[in-house]
Protein backbone atom coordinates (compact mmCIF):
# COMPACT_ATOMS: atom_id res chain seq x y z
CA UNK A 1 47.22 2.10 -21.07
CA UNK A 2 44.44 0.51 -21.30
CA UNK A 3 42.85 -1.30 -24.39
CA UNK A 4 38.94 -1.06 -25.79
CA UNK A 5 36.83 -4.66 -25.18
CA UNK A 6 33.82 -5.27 -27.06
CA UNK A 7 30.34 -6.02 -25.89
CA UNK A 8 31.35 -9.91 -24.95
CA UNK A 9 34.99 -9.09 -23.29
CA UNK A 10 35.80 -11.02 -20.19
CA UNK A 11 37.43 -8.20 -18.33
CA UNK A 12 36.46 -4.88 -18.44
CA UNK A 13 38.15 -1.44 -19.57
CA UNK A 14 38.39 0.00 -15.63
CA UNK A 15 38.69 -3.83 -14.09
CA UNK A 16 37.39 -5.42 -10.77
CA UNK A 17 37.38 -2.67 -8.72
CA UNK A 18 33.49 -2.90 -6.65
CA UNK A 19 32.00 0.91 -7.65
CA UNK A 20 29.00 -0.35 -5.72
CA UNK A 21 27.25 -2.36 -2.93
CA UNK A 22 23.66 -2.56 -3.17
CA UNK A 23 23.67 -3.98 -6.79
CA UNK A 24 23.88 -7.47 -8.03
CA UNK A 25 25.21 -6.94 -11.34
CA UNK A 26 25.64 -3.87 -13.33
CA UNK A 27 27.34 -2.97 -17.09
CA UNK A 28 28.59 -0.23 -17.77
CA UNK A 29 29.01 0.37 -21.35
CA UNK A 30 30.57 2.87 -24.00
CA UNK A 31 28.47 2.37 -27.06
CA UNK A 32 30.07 4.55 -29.08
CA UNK A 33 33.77 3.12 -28.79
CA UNK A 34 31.90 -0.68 -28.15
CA UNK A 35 33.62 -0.51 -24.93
CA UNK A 36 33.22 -2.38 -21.79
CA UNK A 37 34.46 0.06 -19.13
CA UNK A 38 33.29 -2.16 -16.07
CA UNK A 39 30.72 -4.88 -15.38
CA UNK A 40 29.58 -6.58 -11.91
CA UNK A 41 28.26 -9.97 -12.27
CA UNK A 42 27.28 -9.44 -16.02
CA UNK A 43 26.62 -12.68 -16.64
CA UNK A 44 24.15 -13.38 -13.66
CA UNK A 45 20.71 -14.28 -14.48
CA UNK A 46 18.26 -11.40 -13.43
CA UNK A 47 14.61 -11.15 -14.06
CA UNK A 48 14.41 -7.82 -16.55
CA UNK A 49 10.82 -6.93 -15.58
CA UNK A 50 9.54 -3.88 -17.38
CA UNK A 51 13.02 -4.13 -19.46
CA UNK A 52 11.52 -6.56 -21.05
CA UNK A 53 9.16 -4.07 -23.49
CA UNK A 54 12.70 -2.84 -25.02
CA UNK A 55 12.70 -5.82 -26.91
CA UNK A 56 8.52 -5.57 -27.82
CA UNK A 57 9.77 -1.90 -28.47
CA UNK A 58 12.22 -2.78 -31.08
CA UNK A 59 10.17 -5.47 -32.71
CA UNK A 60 7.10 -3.24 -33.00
CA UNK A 61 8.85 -0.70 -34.27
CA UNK A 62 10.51 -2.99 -36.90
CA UNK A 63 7.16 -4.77 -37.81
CA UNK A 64 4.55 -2.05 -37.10
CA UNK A 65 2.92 0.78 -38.76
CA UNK A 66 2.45 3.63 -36.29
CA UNK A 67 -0.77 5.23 -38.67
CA UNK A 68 -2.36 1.66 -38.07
CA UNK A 69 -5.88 2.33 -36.31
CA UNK A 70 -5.92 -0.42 -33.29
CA UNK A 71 -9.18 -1.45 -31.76
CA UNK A 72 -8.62 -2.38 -28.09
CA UNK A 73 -9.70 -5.54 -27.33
CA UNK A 74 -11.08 -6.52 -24.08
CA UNK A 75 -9.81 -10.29 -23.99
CA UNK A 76 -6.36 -8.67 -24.63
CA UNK A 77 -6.94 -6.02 -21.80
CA UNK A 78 -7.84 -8.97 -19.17
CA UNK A 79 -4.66 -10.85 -20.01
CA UNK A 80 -3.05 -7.77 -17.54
CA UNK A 81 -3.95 -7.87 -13.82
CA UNK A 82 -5.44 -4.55 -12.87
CA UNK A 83 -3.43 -3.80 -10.54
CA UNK A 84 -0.05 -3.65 -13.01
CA UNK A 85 0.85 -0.55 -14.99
CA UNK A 86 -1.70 0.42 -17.49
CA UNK A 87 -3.18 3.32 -19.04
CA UNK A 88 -6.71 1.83 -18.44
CA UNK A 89 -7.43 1.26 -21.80
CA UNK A 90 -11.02 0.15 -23.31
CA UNK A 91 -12.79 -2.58 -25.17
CA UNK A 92 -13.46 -1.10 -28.64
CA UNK A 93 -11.24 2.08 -27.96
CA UNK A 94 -9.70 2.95 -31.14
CA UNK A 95 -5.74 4.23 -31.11
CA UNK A 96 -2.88 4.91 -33.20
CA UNK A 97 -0.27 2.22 -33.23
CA UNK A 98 2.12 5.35 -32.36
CA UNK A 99 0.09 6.47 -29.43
CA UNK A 100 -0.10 3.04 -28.16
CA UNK A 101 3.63 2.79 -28.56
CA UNK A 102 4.07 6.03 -26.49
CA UNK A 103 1.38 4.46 -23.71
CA UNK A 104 4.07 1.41 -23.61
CA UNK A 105 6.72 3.07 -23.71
CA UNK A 106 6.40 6.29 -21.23
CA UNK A 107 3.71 5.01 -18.99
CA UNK A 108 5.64 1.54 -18.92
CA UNK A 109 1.53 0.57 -19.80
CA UNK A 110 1.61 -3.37 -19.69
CA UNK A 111 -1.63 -3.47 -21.55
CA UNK A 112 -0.53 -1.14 -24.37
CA UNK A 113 2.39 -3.76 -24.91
CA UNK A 114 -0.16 -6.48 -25.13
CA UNK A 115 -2.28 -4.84 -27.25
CA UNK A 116 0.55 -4.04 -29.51
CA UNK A 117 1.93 -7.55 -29.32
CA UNK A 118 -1.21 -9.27 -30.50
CA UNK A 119 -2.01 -6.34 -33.53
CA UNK A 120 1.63 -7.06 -34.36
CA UNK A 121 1.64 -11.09 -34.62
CA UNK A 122 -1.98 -12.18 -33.58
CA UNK A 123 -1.34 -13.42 -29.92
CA UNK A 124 1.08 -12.41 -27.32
CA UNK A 125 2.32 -15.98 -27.13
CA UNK A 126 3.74 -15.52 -30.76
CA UNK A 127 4.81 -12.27 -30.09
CA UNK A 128 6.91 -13.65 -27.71
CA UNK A 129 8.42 -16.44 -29.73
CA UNK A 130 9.49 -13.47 -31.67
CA UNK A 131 11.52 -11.76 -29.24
CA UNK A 132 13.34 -14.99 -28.34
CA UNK A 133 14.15 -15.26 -31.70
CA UNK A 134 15.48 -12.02 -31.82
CA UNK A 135 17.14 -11.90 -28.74
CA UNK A 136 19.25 -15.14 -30.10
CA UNK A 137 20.27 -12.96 -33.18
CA UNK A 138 21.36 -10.23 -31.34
CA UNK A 139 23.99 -12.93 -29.74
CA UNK A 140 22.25 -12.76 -26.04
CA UNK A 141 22.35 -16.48 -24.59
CA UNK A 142 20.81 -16.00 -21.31
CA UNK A 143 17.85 -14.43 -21.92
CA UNK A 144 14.15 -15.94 -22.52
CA UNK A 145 11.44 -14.17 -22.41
CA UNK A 146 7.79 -15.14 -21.67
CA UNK A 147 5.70 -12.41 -21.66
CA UNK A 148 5.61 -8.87 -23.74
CA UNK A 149 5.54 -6.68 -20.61
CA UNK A 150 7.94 -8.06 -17.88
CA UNK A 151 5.57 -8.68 -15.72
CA UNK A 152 6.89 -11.65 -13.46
CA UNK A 153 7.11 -15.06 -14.50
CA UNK A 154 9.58 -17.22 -12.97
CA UNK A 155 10.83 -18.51 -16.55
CA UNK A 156 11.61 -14.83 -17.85
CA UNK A 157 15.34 -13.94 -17.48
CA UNK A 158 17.95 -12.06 -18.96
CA UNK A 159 21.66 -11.11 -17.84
CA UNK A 160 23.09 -7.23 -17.43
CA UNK A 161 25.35 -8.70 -20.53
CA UNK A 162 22.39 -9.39 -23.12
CA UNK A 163 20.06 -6.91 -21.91
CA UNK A 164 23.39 -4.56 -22.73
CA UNK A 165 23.31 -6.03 -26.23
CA UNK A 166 19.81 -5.03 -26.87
CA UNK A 167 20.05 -1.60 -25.38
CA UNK A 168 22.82 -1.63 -27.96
């Protein structure tokens, strides 16, 4: 028989056995039971790209108002390169904190997660700082994060193991 392991067990519930090829790490997790039922590499850094606005998703929703009326700034808006997700939003466009949270969230719209980043703490870079801190509460050692959106930045990182944690 086989016995439950939490979030941070060494071994996992169904054990070594490869289910996979083409992936460098992978977690599969039972969140109900707080069960590890297999992991790959779990510990391997991994960049988390557009994983990444999980964490500015929990934080916002923790810190935001979603009837807040958010005027799009356009020095926030050119922070995102053009070519990167977005929902093409406009300087002086007024939105819902909600409906920019949807934008982020569905459309994976990197400049709706700067936008709510910077109505949230008053620059991305401090947004940031608090998803860090965060992510060390939430017990997840290998991750840092450097940007709100995911996109690339050779100093942004996580592991299948944390970025289990924070699904969690």
């Amino acid at each position: 028989s086989y016995n439950c392991y939490s979030l941070d067990a060494t071994e996992a519930v169904l054990g070594p056995t490869e289910l996979t090829d083409n992936a460098d790490s992978i977690v599969i997790y039972e969140l109900n039971s707080n069960t590890m039922m297999y992991t790959l590499n779990p510990d391997q850094l991994i960049e988390p790209a557009s994983l990444v606005k999980i964490m500015t998703c929990l934080i916002a929703v923790e810190k935001g108002v979603m009837t807040d009326a958010v005027t799009i700034k356009a020095e926030t808006i050119d922070t995102i390169p053009s070519d990167a997700a977005n929902v093409s939003l406009q300087p002086d466009e007024v939105l819902t904190f909600e409906q920019l949270m949807y934008c982020m969230m569905i459309s994976s719209a990197n400049d709706a997660a700067a936008v709510i980043a910077e109505h949230i703490a008053g620059s991305q870079e401090q947004f940031v700082s608090m998803m860090n801190e965060y992510a060390m509460e939430l017990g997840c050692v290998n991750t840092h994060f450097t940007n709100v959106h995911g996109l690339y930045d050779v100093n942004q990182y996580s592991t299948a193991r944390d970025l289990t944690k924070i699904l969690a």
